[in-house]
PDB file of N, CA and C in Angstrom:
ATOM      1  N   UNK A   1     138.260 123.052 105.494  1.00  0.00           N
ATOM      2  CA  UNK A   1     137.498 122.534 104.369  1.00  0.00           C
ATOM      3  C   UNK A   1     136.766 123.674 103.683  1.00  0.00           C
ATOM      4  N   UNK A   2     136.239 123.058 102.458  1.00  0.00           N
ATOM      5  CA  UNK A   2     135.955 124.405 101.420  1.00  0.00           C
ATOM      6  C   UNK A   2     134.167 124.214 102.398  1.00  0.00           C
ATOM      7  N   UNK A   3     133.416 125.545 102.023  1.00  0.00           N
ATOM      8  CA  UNK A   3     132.367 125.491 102.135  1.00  0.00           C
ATOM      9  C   UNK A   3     131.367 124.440 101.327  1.00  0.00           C
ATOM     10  N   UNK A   4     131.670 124.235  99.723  1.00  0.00           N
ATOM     11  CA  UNK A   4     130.967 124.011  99.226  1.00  0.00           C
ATOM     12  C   UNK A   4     131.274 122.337  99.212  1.00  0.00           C
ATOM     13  N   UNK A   5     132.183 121.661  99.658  1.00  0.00           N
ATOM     14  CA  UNK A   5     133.035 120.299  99.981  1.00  0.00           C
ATOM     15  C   UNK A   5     132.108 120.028 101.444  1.00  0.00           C
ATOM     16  N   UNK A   6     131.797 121.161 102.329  1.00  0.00           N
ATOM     17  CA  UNK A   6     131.199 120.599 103.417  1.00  0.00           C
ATOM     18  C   UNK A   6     129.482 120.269 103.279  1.00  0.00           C
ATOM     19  N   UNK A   7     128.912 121.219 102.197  1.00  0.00           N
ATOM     20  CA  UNK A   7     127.691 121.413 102.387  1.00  0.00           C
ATOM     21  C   UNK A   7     127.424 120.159 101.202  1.00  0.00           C
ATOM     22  N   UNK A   8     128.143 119.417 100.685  1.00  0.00           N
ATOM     23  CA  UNK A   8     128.187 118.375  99.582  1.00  0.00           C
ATOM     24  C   UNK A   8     128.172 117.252 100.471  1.00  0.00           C
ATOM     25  N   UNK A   9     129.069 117.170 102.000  1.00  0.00           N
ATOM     26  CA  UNK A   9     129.024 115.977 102.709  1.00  0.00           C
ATOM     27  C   UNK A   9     127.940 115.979 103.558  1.00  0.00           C
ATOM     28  N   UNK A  10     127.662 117.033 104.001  1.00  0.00           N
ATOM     29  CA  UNK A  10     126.195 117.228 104.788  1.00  0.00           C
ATOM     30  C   UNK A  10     124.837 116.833 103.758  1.00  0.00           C
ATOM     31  N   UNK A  11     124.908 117.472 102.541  1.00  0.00           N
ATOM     32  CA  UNK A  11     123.943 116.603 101.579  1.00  0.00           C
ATOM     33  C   UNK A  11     123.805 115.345 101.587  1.00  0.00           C
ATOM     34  N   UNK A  12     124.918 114.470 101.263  1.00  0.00           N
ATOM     35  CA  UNK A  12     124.763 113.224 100.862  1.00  0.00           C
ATOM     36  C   UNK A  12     124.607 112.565 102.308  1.00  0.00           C
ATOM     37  N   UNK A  13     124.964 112.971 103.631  1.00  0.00           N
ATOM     38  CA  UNK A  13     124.300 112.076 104.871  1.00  0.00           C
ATOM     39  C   UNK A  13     123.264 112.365 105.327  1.00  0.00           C
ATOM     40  N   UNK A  14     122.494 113.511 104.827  1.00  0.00           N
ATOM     41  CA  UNK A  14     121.147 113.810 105.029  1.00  0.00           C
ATOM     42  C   UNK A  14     120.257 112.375 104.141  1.00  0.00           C
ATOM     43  N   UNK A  15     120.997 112.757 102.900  1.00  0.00           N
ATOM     44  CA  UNK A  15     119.618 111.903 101.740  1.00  0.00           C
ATOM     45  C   UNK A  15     119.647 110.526 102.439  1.00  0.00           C
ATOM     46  N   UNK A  16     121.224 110.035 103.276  1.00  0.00           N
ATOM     47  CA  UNK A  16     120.727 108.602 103.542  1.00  0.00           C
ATOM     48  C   UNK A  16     120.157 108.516 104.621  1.00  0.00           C
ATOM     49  N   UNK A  17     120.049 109.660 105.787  1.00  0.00           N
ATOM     50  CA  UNK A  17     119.007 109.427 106.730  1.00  0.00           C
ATOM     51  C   UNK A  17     117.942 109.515 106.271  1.00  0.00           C
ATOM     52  N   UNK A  18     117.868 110.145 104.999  1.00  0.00           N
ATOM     53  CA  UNK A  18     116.247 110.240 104.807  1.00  0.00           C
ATOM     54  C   UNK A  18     115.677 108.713 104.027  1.00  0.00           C
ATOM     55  N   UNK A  19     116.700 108.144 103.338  1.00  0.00           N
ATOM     56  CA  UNK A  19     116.081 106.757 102.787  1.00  0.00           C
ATOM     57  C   UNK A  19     115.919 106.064 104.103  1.00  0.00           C
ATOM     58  N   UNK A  20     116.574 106.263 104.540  1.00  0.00           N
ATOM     59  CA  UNK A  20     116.751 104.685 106.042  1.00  0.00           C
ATOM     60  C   UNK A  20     115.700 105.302 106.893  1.00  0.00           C
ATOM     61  N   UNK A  21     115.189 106.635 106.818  1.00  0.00           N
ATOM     62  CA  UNK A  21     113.773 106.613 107.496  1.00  0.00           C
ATOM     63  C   UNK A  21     112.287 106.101 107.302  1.00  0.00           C
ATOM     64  N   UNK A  22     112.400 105.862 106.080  1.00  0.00           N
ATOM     65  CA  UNK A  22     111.474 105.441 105.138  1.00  0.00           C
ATOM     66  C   UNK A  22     110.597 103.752 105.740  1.00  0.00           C
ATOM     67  N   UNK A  23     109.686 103.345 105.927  1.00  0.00           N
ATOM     68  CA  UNK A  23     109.385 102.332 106.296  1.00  0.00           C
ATOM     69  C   UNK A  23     108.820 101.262 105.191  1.00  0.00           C
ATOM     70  N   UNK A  24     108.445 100.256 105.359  1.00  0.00           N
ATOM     71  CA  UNK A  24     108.229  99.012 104.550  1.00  0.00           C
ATOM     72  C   UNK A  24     106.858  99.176 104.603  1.00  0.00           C
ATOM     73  N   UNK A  25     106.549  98.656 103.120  1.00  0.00           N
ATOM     74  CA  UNK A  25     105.358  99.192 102.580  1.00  0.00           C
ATOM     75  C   UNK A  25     104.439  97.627 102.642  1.00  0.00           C
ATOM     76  N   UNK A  26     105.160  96.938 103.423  1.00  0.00           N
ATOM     77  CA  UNK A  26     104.663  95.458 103.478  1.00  0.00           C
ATOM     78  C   UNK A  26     103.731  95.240 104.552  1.00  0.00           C
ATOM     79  N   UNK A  27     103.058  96.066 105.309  1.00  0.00           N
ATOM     80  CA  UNK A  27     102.252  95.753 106.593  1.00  0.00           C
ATOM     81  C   UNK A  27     101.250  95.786 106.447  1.00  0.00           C
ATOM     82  N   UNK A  28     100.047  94.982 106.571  1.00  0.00           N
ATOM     83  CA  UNK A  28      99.476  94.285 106.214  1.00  0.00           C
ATOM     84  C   UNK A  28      98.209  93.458 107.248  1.00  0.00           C
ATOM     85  N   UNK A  29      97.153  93.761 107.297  1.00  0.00           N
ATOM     86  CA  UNK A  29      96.503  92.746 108.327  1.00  0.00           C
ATOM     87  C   UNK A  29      96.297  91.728 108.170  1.00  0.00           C
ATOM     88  N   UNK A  30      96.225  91.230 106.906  1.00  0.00           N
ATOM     89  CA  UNK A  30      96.621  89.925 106.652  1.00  0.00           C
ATOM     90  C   UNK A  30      98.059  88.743 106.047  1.00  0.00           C
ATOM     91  N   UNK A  31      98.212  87.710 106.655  1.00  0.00           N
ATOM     92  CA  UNK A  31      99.239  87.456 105.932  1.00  0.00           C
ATOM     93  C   UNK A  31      99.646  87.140 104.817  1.00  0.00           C
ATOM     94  N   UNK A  32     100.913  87.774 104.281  1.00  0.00           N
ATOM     95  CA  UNK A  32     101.435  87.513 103.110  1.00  0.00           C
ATOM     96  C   UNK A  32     100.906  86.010 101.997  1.00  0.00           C
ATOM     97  N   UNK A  33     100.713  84.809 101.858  1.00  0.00           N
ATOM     98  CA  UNK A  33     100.048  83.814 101.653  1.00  0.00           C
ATOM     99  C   UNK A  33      98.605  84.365 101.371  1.00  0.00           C
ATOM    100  N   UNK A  34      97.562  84.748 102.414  1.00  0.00           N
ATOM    101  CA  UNK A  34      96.709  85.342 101.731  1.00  0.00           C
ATOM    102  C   UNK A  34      96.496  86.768 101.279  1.00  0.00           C
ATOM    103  N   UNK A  35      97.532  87.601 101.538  1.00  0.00           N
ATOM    104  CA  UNK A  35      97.613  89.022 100.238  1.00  0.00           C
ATOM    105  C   UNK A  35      97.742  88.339  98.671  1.00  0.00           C
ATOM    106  N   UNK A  36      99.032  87.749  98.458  1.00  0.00           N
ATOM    107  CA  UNK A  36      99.146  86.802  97.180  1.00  0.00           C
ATOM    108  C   UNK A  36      97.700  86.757  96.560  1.00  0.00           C
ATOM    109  N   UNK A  37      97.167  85.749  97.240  1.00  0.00           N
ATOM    110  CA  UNK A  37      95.865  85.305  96.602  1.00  0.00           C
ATOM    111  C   UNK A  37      94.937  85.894  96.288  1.00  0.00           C
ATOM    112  N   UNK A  38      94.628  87.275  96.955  1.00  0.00           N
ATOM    113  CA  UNK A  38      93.793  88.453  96.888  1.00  0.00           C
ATOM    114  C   UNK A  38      94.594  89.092  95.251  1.00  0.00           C
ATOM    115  N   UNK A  39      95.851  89.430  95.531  1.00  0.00           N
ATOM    116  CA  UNK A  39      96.539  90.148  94.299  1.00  0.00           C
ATOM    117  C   UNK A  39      96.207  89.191  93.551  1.00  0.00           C
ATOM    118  N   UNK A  40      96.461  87.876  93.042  1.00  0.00           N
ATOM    119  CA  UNK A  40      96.499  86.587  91.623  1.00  0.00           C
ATOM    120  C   UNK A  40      94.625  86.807  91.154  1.00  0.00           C
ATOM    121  N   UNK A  41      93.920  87.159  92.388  1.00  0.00           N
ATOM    122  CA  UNK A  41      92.675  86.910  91.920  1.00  0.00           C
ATOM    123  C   UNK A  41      92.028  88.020  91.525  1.00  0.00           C
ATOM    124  N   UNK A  42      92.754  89.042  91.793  1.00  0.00           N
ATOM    125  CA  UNK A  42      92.116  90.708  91.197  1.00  0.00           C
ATOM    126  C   UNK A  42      93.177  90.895  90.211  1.00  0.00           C
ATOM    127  N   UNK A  43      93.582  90.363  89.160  1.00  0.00           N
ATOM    128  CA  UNK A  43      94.399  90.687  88.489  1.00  0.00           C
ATOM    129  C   UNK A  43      93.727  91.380  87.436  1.00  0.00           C
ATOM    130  N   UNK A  44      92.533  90.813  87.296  1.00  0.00           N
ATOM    131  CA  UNK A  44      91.547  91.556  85.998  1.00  0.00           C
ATOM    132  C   UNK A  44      91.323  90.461  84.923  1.00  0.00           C
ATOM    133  N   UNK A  45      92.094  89.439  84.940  1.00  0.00           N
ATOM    134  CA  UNK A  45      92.137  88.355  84.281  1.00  0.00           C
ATOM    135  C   UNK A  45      90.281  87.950  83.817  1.00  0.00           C
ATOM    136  N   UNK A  46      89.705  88.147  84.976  1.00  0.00           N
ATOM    137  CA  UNK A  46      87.910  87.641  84.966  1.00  0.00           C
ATOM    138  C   UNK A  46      87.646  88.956  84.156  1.00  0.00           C
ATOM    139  N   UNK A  47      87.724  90.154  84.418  1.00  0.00           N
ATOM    140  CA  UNK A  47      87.248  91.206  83.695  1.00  0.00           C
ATOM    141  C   UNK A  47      87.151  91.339  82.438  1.00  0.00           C
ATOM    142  N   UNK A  48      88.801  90.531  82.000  1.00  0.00           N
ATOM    143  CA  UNK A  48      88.664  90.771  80.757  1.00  0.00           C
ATOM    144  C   UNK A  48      88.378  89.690  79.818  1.00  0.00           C
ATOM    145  N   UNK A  49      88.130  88.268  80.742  1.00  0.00           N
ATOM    146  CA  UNK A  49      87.729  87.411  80.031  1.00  0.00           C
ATOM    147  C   UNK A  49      85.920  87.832  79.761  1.00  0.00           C
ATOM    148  N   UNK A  50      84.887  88.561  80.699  1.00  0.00           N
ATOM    149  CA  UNK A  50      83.913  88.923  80.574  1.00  0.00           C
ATOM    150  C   UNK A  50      83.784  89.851  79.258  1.00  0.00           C
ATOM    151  N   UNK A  51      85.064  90.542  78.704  1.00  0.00           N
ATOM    152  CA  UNK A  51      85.149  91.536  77.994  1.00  0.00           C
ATOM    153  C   UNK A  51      84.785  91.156  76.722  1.00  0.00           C
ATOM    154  N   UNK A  52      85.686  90.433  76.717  1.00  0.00           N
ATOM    155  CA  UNK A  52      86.029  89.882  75.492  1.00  0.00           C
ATOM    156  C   UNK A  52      84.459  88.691  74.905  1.00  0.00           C
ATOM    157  N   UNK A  53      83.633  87.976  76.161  1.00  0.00           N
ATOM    158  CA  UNK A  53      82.594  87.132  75.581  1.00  0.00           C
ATOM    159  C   UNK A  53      81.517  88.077  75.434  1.00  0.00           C
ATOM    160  N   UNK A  54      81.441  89.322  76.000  1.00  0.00           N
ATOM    161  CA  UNK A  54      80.323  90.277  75.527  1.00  0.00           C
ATOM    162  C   UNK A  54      80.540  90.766  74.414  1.00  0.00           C
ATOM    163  N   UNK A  55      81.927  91.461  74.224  1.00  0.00           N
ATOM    164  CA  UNK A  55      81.813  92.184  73.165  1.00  0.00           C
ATOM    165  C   UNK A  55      82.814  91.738  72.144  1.00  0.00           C
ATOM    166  N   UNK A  56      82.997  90.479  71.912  1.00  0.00           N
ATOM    167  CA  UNK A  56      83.783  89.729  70.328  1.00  0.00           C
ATOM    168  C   UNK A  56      83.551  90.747  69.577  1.00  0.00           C
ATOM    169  N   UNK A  57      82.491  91.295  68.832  1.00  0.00           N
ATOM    170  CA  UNK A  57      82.575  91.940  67.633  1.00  0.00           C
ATOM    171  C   UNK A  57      80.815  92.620  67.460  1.00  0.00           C
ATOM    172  N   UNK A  58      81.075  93.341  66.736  1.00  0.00           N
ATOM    173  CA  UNK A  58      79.513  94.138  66.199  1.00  0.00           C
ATOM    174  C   UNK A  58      79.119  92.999  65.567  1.00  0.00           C
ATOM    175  N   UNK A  59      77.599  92.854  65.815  1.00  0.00           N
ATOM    176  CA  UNK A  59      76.855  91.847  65.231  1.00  0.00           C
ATOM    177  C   UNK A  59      75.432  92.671  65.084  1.00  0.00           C
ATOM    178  N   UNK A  60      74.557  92.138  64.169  1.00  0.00           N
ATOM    179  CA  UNK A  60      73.404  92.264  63.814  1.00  0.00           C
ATOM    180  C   UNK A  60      72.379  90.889  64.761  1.00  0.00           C
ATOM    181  N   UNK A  61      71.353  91.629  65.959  1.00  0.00           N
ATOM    182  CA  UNK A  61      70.991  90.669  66.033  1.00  0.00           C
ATOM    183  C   UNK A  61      69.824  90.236  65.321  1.00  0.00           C
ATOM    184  N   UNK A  62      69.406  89.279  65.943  1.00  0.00           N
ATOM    185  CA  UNK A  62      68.269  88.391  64.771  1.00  0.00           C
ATOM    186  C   UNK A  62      66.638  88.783  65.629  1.00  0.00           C
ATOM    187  N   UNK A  63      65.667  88.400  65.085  1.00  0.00           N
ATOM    188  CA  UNK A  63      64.334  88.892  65.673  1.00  0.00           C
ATOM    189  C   UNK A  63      64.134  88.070  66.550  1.00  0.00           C
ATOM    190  N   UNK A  64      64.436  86.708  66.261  1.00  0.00           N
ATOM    191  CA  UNK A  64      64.252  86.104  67.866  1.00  0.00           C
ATOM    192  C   UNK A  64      64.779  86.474  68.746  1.00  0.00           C
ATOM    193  N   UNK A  65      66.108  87.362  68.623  1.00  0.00           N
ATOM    194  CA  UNK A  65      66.448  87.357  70.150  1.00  0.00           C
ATOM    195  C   UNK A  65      65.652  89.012  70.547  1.00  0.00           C
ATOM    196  N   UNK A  66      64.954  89.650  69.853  1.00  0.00           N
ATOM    197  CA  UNK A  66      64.112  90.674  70.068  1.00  0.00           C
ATOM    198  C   UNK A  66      62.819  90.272  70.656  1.00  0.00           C
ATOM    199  N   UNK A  67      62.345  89.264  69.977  1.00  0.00           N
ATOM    200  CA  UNK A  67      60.744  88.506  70.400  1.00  0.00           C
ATOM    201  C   UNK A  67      60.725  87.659  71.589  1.00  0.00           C
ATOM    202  N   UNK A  68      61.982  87.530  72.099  1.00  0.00           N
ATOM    203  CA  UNK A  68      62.360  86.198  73.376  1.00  0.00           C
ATOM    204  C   UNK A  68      62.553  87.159  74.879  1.00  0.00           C
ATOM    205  N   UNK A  69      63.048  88.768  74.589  1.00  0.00           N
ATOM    206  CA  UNK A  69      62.783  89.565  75.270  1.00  0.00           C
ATOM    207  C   UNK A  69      64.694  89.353  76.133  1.00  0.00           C
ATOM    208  N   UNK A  70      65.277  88.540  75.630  1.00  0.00           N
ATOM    209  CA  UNK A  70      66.298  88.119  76.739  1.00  0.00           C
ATOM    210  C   UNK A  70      67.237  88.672  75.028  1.00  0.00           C
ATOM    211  N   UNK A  71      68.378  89.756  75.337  1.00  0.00           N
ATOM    212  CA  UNK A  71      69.452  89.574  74.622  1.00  0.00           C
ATOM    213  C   UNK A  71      70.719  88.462  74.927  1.00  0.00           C
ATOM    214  N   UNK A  72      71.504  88.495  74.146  1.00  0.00           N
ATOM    215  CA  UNK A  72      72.364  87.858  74.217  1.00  0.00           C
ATOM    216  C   UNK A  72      73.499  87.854  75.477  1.00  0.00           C
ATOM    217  N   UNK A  73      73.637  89.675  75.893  1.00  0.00           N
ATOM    218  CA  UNK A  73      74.158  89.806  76.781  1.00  0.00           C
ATOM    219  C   UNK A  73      73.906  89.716  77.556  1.00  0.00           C
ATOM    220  N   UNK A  74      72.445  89.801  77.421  1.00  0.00           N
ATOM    221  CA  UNK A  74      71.653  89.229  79.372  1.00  0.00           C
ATOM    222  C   UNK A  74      72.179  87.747  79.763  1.00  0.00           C
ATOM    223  N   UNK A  75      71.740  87.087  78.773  1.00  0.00           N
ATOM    224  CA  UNK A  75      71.854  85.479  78.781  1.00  0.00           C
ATOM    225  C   UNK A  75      73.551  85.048  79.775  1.00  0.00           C
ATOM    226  N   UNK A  76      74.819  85.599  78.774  1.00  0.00           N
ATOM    227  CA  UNK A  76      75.973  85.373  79.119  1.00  0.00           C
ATOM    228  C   UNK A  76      76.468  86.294  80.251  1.00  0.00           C
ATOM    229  N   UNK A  77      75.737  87.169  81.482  1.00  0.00           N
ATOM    230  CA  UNK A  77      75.545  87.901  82.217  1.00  0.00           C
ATOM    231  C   UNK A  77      75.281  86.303  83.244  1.00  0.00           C
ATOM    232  N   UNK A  78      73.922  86.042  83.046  1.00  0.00           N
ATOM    233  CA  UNK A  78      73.265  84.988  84.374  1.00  0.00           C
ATOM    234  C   UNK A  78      73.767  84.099  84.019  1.00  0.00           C
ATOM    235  N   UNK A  79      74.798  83.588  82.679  1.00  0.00           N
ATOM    236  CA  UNK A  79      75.738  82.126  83.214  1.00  0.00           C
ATOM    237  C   UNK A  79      77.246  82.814  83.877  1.00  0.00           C
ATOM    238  N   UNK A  80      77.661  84.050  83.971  1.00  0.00           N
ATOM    239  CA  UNK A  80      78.807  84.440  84.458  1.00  0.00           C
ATOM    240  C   UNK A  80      78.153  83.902  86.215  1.00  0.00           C
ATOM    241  N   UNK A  81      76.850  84.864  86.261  1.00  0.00           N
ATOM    242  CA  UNK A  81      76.850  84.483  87.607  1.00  0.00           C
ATOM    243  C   UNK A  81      76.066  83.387  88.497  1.00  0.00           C
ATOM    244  N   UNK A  82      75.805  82.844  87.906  1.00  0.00           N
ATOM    245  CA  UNK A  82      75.739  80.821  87.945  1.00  0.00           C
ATOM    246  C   UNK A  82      77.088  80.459  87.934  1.00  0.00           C
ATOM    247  N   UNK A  83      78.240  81.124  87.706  1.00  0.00           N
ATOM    248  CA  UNK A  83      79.546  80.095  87.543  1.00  0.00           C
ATOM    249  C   UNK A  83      80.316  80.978  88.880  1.00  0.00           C
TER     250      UNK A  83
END
């Protein structure tokens, strides 16, 4: 055999010992059922619904909410965490 025919078959049964050494990235101390639920509930989905009710748009606020001492974002802050 040619040299470069052998060192081509020795390549390609190296790379597949090296995939088939590789282990599963699935282990886990908890079970699968509750990983799911951990992943569905950190999706960011809450983050960015928080995002979006703080900051809709530039607004001018008004003097009451200066004289009441509570902004707007405080307010929708302590009903996020009441809910």
């Amino acid at each position: 055999m040619k040299p470069l025919k052998m060192l081509f078959i020795l390549a390609v049964l190296l790379s597949g010992w090296i995939v088939a050494a590789q282990e599963a990235e699935d282990r886990t101390l908890l079970p699968w059922p509750q990983m799911r639920a951990i992943i569905n509930e950190a999706s960011g989905e809450r983050a960015q619904h928080h995002l979006l009710e703080l900051v809709p748009y530039p607004r001018v606020r008004s003097k009451a909410e200066y004289e009441s001492g509570h902004f707007r974002e405080s307010e929708v802050m302590a009903r996020f965490e009441r809910e």
